[in-house]
Each structure stands twice: as structure tokens, then as C-alpha cells.
C-alpha atoms as a PDB file:
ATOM      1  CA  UNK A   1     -20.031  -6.839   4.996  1.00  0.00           C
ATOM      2  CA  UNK A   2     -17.039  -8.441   4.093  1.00  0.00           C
ATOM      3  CA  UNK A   3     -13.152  -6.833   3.130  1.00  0.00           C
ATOM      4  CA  UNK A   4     -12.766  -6.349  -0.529  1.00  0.00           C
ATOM      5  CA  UNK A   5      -9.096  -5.379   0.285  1.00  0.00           C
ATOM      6  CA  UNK A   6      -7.070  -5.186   3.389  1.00  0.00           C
ATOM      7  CA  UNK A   7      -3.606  -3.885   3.641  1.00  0.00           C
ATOM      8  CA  UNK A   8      -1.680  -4.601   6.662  1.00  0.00           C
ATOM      9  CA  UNK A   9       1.505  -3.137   7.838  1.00  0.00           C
ATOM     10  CA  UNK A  10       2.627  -1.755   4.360  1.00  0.00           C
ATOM     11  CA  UNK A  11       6.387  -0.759   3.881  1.00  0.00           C
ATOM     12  CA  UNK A  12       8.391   0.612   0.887  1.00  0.00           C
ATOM     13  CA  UNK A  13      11.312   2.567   0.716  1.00  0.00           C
ATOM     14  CA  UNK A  14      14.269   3.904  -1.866  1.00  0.00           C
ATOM     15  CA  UNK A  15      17.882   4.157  -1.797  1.00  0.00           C
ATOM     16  CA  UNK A  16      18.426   7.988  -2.800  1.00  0.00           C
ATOM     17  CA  UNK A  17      22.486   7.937  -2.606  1.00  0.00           C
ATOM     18  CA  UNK A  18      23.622   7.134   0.475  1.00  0.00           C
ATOM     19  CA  UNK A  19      20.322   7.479   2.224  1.00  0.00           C
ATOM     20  CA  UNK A  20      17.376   5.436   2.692  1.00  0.00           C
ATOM     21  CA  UNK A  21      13.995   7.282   2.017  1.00  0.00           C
ATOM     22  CA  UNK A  22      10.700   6.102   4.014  1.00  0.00           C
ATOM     23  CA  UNK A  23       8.071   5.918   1.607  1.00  0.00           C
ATOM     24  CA  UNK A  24       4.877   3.877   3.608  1.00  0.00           C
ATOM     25  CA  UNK A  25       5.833   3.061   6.913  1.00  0.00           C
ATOM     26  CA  UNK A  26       3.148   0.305   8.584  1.00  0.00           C
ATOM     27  CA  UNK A  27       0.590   1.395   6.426  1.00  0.00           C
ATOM     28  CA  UNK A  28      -2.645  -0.207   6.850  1.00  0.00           C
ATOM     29  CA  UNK A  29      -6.341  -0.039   5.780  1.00  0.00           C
ATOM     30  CA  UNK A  30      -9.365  -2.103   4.610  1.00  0.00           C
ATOM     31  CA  UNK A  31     -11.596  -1.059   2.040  1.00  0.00           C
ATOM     32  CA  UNK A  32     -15.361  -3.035   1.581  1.00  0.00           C
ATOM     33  CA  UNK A  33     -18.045  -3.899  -0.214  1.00  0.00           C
ATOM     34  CA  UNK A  34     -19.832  -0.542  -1.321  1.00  0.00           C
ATOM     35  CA  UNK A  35     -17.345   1.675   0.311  1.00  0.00           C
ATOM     36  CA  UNK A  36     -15.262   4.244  -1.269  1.00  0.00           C
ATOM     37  CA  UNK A  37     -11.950   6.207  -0.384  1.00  0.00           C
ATOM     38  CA  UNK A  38      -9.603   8.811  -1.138  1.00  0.00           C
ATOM     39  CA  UNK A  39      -5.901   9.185  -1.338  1.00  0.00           C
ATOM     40  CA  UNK A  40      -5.158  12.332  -0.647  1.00  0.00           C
ATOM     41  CA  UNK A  41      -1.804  14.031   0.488  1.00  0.00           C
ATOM     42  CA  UNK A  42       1.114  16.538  -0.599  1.00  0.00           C
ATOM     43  CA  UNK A  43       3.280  15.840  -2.928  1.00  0.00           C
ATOM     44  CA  UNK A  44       6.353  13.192  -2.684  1.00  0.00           C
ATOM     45  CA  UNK A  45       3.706  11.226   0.642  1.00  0.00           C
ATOM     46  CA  UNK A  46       3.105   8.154  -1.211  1.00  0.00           C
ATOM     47  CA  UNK A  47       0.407   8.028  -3.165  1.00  0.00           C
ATOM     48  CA  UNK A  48       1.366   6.891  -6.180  1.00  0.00           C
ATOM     49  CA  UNK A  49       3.637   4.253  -4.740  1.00  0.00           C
ATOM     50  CA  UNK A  50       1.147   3.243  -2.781  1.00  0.00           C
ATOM     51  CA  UNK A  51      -1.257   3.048  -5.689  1.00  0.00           C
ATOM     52  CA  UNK A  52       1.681   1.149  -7.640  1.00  0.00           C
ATOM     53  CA  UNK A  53       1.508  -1.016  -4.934  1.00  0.00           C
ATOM     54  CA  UNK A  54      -1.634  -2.025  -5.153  1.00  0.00           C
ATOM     55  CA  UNK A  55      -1.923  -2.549  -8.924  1.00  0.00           C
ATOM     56  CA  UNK A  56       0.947  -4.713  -9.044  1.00  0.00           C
ATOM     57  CA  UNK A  57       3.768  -2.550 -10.651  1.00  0.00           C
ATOM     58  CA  UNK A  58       5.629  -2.551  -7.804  1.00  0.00           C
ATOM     59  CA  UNK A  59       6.626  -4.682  -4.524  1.00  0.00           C
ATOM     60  CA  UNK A  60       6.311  -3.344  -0.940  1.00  0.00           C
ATOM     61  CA  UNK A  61       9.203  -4.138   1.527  1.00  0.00           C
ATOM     62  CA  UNK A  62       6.994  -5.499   3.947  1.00  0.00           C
ATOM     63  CA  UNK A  63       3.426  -6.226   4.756  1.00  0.00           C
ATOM     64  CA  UNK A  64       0.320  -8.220   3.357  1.00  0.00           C
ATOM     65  CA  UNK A  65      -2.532  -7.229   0.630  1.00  0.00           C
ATOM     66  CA  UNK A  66      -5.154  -9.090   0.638  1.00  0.00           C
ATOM     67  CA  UNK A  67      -8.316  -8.717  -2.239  1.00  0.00           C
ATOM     68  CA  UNK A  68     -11.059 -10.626  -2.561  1.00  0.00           C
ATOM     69  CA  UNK A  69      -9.776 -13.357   0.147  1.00  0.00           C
ATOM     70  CA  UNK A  70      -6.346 -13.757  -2.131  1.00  0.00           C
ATOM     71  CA  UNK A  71      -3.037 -12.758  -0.055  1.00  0.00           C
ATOM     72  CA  UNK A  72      -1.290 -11.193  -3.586  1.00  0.00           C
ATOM     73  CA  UNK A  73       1.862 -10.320  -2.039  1.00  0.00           C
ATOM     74  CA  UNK A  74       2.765 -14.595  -1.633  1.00  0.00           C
END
């Protein structure tokens, strides 16, 4: 079974005034054929940015996503 989508060492963060707010720190996960997954957590722990993330409406700091064989974050 091969990797539909692997994340590796996923970062984002925001400027909030003065401060610098840790969004996904090293995140990382693979997701394959057949399988299925949650995102689950309380508010404000990254869901939606990470989901952002992964659809392209957004740009992590750091890190690699990979779909289908195709490294989208070069």
C-alpha cells in the first residue's frame, strides 16, 4: 500500500503583536490508499490551518507535503 499523502515536520506560526504564536510544531503524518482519518481537537489547536495547509490556501513555515508522489510545497 502506497502513501497517498505524507506530511513531514509541518510548521506554521502567527505574529499576534509582539508575540509569536505556535500553530503546528513538527507535525507529521501519512495518510494511504483506503485509509481514513480524523482531525479532531479544541478549539484555536490547528485544525483548520492545518487543513488550509493542505488545500493550498496557505503556506507552512517549514516542512514537506507530499500527495500522490508530488512534493507540493517546492
Amino acid at each position: 500500500m502506497s502513501d497517498l499523502l505524507q506530511v513531514r515536520g509541518l510548521c506554521k506560526s502567527f505574529r499576534s503583536g509582539e508575540e509569536r504564536l505556535e500553530v503546528l510544531v513538527d507535525l507529521s503524518l501519512s495518510l494511504g490508499e483506503g485509509e481514513m482519518m480524523a482531525i479532531t481537537g479544541v478549539s484555536g489547536s490547528g485544525k483548520s490551518t492545518l487543513l488550509h495547509i493542505l488545500g493550498g490556501m496557505d503556506r507552512a513555515d517549514l516542512g514537506s507535503i507530499v500527495i500522490q508522489g508530488t512534493d507540493e510545497m517546492a
